[in-house]
N, C-alpha and C. Protein backbone atom coordinates (compact mmCIF):
# COMPACT_ATOMS: atom_id res chain seq x y z
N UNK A 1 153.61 149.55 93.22
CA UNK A 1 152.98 150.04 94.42
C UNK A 1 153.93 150.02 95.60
N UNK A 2 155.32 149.00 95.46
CA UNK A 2 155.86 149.56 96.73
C UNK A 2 157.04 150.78 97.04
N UNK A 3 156.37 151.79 95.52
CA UNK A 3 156.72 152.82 95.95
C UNK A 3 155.87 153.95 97.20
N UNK A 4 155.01 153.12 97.75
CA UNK A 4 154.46 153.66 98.94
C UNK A 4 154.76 153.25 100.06
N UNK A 5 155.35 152.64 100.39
CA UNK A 5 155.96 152.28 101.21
C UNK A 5 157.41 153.45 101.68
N UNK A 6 157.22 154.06 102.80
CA UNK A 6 158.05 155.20 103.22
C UNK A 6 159.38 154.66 104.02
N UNK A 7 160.23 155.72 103.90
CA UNK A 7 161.26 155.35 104.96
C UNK A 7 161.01 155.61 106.40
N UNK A 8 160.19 155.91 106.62
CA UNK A 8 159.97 156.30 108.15
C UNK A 8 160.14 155.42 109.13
N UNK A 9 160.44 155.59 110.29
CA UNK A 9 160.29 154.42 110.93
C UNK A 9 159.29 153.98 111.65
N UNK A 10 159.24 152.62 111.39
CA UNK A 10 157.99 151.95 112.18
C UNK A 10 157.50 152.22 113.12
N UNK A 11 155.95 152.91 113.73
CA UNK A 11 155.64 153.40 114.65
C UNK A 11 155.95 152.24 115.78
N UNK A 12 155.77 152.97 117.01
CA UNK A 12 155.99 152.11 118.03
C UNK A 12 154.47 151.72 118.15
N UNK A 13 153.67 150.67 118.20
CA UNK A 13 152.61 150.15 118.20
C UNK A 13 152.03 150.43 119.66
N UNK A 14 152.30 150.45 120.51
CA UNK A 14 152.14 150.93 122.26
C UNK A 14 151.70 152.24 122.30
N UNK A 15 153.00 152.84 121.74
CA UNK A 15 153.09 154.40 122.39
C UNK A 15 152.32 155.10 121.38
N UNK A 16 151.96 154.71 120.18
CA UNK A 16 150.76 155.42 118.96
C UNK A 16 149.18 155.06 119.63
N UNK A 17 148.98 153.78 119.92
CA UNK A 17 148.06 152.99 120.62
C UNK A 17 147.48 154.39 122.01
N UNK A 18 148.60 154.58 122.46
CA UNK A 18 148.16 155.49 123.94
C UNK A 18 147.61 156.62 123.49
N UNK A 19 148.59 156.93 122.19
CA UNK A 19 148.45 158.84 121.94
C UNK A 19 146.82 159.24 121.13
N UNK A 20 146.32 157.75 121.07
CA UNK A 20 145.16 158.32 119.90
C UNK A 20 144.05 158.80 121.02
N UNK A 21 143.04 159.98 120.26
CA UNK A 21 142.51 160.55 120.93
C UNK A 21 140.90 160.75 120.20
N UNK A 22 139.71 160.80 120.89
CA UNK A 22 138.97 161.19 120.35
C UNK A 22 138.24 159.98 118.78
N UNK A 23 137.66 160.56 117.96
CA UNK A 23 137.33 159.36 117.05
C UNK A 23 138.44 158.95 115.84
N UNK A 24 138.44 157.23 115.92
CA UNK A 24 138.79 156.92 115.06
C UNK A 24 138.55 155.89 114.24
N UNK A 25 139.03 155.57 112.78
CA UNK A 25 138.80 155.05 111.93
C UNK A 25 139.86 154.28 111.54
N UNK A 26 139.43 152.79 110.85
CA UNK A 26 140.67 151.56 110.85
C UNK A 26 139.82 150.56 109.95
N UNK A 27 140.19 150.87 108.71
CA UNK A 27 139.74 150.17 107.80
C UNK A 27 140.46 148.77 107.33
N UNK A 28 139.78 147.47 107.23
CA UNK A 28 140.59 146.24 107.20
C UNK A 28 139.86 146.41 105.76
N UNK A 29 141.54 145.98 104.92
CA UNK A 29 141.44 146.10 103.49
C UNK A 29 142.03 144.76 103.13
N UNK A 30 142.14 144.43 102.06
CA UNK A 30 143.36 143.21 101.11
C UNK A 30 143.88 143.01 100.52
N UNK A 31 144.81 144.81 100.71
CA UNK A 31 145.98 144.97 100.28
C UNK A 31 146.57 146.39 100.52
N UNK A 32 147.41 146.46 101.50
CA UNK A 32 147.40 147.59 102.20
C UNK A 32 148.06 148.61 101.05
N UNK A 33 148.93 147.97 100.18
CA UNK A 33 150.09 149.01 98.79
C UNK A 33 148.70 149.43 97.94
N UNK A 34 147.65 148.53 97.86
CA UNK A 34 146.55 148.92 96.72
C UNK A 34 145.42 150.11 97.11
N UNK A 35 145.23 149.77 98.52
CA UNK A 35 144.89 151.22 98.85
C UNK A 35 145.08 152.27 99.47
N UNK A 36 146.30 152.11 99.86
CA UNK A 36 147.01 153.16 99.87
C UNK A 36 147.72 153.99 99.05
N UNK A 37 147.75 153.09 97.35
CA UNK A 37 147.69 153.74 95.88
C UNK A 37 146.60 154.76 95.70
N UNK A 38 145.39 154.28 96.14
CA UNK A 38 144.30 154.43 95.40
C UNK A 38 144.19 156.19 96.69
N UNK A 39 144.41 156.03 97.81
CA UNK A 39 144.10 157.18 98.88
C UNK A 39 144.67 158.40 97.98
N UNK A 40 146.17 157.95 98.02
CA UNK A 40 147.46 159.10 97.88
C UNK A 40 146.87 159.62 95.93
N UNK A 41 146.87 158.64 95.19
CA UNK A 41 147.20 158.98 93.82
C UNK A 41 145.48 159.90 93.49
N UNK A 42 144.55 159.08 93.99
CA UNK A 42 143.15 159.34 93.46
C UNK A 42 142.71 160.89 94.11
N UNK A 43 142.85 160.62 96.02
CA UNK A 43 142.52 161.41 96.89
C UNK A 43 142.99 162.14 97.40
N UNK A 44 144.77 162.88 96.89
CA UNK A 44 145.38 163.58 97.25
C UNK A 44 145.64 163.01 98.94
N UNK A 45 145.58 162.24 99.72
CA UNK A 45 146.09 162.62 100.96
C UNK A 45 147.49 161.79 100.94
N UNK A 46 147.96 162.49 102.39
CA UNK A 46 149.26 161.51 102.55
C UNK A 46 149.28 160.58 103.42
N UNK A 47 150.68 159.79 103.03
CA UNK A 47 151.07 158.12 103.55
C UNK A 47 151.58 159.08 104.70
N UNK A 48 151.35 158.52 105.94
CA UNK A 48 152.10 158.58 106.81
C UNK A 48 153.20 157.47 107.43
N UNK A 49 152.74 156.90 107.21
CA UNK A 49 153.80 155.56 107.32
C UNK A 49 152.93 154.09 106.54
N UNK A 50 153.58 152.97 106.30
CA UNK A 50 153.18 151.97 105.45
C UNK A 50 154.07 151.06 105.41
N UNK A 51 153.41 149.68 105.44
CA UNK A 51 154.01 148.34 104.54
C UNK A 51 152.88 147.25 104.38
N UNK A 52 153.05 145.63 104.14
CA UNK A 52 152.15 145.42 104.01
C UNK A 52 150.96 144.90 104.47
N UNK A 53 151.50 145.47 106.23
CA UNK A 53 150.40 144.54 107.25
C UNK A 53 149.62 146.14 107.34
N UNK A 54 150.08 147.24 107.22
CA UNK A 54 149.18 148.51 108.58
C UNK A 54 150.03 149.49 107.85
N UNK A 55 148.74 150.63 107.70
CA UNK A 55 149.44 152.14 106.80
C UNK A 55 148.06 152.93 107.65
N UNK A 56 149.21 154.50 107.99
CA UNK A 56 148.54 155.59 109.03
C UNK A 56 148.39 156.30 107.76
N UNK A 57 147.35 156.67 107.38
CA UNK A 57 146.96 157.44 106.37
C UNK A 57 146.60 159.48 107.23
N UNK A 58 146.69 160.34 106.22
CA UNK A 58 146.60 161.75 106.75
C UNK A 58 145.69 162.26 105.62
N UNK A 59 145.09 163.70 106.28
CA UNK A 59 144.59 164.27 105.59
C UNK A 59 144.17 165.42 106.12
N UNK A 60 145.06 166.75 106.07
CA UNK A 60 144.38 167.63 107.17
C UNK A 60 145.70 167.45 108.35
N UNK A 61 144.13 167.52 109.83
CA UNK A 61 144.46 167.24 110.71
C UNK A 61 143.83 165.49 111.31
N UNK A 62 143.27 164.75 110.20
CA UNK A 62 142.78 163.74 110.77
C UNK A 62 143.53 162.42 110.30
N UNK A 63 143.97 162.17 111.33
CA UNK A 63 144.50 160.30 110.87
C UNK A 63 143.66 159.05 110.64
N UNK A 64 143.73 158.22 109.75
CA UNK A 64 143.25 156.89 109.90
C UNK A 64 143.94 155.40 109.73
N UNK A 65 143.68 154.74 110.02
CA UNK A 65 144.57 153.30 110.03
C UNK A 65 143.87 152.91 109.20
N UNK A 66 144.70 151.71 107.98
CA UNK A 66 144.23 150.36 106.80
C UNK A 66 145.28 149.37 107.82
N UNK A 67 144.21 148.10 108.40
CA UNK A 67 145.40 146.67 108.33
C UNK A 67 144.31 145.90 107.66
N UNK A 68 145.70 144.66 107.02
CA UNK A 68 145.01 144.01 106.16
C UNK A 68 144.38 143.23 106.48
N UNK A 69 143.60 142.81 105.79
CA UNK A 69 143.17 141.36 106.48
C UNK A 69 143.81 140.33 107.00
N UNK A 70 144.74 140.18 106.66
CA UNK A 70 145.82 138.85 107.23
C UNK A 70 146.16 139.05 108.88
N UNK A 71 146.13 140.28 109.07
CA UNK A 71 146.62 140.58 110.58
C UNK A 71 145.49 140.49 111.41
N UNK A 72 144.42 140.76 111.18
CA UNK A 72 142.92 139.90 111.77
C UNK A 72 142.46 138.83 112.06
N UNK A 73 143.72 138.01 111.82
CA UNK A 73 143.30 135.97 112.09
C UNK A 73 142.26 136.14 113.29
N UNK A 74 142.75 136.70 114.21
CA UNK A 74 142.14 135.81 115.30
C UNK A 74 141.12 136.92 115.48
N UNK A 75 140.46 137.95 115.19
CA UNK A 75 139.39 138.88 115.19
C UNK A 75 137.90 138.58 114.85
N UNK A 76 136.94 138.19 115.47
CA UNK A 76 135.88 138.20 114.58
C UNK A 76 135.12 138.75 113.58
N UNK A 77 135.79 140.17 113.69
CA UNK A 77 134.70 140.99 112.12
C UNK A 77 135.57 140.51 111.45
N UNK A 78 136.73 139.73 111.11
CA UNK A 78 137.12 139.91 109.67
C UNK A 78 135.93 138.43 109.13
N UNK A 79 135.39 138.06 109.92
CA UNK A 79 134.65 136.88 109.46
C UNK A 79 133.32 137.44 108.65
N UNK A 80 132.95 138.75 108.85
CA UNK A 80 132.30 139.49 108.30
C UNK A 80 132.77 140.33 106.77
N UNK A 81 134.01 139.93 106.72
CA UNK A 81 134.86 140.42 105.52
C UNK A 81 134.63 139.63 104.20
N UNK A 82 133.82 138.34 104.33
CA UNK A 82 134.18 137.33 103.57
C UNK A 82 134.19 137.57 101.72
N UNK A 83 134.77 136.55 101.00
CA UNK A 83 135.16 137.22 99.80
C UNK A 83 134.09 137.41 98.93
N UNK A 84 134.39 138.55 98.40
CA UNK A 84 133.48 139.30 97.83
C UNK A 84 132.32 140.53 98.05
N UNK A 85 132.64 140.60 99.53
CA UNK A 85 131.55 141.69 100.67
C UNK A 85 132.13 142.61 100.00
N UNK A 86 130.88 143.41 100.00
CA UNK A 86 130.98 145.00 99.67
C UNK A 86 131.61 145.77 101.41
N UNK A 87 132.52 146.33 101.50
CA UNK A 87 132.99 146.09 102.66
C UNK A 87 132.07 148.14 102.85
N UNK A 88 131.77 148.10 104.10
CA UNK A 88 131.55 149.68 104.69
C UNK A 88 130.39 150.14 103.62
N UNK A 89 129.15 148.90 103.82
CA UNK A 89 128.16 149.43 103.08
C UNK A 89 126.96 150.68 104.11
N UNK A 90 126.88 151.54 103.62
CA UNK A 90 126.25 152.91 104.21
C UNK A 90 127.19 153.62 104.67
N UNK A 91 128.36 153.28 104.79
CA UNK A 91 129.45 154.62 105.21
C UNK A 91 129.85 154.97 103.98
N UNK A 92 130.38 156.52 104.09
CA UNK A 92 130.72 157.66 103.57
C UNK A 92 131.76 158.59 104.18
N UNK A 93 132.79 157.60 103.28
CA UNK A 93 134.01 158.35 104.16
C UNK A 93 134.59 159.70 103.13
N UNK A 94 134.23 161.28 103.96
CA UNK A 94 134.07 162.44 103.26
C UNK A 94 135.55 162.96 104.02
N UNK A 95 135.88 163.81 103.03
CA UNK A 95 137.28 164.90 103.14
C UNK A 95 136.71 165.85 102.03
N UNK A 96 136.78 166.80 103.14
CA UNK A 96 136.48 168.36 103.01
C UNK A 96 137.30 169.14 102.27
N UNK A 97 137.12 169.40 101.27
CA UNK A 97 138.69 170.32 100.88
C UNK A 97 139.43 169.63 99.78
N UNK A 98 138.88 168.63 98.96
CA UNK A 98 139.15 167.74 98.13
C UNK A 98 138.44 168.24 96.53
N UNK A 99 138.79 168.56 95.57
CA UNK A 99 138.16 168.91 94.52
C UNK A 99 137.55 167.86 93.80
N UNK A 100 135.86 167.58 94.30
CA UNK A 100 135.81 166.05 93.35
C UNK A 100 135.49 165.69 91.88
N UNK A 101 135.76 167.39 91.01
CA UNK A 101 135.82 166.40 89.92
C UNK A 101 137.20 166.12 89.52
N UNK A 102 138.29 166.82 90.19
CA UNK A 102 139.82 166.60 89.65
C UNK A 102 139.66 165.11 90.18
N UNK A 103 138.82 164.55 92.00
CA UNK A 103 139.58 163.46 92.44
C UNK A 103 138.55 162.13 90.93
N UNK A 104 137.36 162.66 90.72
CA UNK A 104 136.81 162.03 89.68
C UNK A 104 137.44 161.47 88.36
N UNK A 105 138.29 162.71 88.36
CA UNK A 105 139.01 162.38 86.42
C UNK A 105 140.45 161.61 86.67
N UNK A 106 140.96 161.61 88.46
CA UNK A 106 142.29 160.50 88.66
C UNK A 106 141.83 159.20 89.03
N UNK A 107 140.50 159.06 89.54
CA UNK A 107 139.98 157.72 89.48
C UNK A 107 139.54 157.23 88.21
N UNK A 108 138.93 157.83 86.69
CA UNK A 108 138.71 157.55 85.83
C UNK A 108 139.71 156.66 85.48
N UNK A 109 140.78 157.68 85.08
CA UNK A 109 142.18 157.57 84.51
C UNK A 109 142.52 156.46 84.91
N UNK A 110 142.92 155.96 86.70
CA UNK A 110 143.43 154.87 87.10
C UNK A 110 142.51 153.13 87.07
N UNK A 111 141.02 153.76 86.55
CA UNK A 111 140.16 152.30 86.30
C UNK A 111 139.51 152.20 87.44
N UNK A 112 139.38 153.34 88.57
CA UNK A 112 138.43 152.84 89.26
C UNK A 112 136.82 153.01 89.51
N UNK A 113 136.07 152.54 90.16
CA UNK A 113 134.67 153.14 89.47
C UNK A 113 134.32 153.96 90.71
N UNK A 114 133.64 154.91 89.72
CA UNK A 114 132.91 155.88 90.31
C UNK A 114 131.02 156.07 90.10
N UNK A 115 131.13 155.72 91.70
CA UNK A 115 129.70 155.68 91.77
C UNK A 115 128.88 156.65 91.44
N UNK A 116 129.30 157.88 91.46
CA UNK A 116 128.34 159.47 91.25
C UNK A 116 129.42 160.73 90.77
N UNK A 117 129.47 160.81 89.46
CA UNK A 117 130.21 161.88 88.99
C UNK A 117 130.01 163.02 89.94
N UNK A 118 131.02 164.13 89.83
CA UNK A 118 130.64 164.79 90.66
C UNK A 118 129.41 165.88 90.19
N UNK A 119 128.96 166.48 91.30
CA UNK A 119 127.46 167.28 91.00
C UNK A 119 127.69 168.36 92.17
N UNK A 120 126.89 169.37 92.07
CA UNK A 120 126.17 169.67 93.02
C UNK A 120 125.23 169.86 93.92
N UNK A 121 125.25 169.90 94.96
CA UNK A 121 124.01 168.99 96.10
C UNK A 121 123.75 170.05 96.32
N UNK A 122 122.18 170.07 96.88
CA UNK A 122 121.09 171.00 97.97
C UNK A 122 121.89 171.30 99.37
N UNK A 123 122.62 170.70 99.48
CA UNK A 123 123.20 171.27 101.02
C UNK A 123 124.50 172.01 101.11
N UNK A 124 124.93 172.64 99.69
CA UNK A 124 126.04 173.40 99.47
C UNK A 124 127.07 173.22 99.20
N UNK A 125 127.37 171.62 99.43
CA UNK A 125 128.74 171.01 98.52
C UNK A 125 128.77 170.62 97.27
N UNK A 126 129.61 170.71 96.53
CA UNK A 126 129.78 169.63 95.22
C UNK A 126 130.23 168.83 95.77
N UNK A 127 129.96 167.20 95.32
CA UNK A 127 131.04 166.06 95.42
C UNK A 127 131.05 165.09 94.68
N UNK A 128 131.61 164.15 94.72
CA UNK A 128 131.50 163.03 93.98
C UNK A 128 131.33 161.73 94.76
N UNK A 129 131.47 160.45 94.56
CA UNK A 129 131.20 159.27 95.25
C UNK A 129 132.26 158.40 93.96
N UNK A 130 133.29 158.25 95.25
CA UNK A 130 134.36 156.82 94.30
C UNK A 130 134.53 155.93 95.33
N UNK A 131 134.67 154.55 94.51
CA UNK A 131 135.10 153.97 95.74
C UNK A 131 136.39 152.99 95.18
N UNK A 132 136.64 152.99 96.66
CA UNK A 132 138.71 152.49 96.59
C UNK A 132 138.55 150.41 95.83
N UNK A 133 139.82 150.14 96.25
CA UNK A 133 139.46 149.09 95.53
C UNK A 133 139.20 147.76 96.77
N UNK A 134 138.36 148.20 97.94
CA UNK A 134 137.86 147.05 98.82
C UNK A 134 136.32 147.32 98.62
N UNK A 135 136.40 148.50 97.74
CA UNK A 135 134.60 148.66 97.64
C UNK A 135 134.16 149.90 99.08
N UNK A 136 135.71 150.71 99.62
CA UNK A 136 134.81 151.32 100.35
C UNK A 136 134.21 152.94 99.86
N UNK A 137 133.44 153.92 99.86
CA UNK A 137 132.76 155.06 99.19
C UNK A 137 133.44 156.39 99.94
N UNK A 138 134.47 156.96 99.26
CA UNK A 138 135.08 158.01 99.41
C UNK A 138 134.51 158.80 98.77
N UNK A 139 134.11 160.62 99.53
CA UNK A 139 133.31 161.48 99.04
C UNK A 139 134.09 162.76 99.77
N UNK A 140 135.21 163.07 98.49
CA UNK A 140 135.46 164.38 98.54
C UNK A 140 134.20 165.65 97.89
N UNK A 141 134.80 166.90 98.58
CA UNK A 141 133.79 167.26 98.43
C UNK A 141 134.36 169.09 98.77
N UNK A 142 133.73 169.98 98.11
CA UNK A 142 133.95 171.43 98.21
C UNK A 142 132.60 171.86 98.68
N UNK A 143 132.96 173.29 99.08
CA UNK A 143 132.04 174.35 99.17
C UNK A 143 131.02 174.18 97.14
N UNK A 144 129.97 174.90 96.85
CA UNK A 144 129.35 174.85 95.89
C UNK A 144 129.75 176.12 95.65
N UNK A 145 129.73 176.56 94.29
CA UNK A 145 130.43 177.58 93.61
C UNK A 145 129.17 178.70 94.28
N UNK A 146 128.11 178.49 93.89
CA UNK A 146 127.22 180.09 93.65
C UNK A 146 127.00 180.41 95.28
């Protein structure tokens, strides 16, 4: 896994901090190489930068942050993290434009579970429901064929 880890250089933590805009998302995981395996290999998106405290994940035009738990000492939700929590229970983190039974048959393959093969829904998407390995529910998802 620390072939995910990029050469890029380390964002400046300040000047990324200023530039973000609008909504965002920052998932505390416990192990930033393991799901950031599981994003890139399962979910097609890309590493934007990575190691093993904080990885800017892409997809599109939308960014999101993973830090691990270790960098949360002094935070109170990670006290809400405790071992074994199903972490981001009722969220549904969806990417549009994702084929979910291809992302279905690379989570098979790699051992991870998948909560809802993919199908198609009443509201015009196909998708599927996998989730990464902190337990959170990724739901790629297309237009429905007919």
């Amino acid at each position: 896994m620390t072939g995910y880890t990029n050469n890029l250089e380390k964002p400046n933590g300040i000047a990324y901090g200023k530039a973000l805009r609008g909504f965002g998302v920052n998932l505390l995981v416990r192990n930033i190489l393991a799901s950031v395996q599981f994003e890139v290999e399962v979910l097609g998106v890309e590493q934007v930068y990575s190691n093993p405290d904080f990885a800017i994940m892409r997809y599109q035009d939308t960014e999101w942050m993973l830090h691990g738990d270790h960098t949360y000492h002094d935070n109170p939700l990670l006290g809400l993290t405790g071992d074994g929590a199903v972490r981001g229970v009722g969220c549904e983190l969806r990417l549009y434009g994702i084929d979910p039974d291809a992302a279905a048959d690379r989570a098979r393959a790699r051992g991870y579970t998948i909560l809802a093969e993919a199908a198609d829904k009443p509201h015009g998407l196909r998708e599927s429901y996998l989730i990464d390995p902190d337990g959170y529910v990724w739901v790629p998802g297309v237009p429905r064929a007919d």
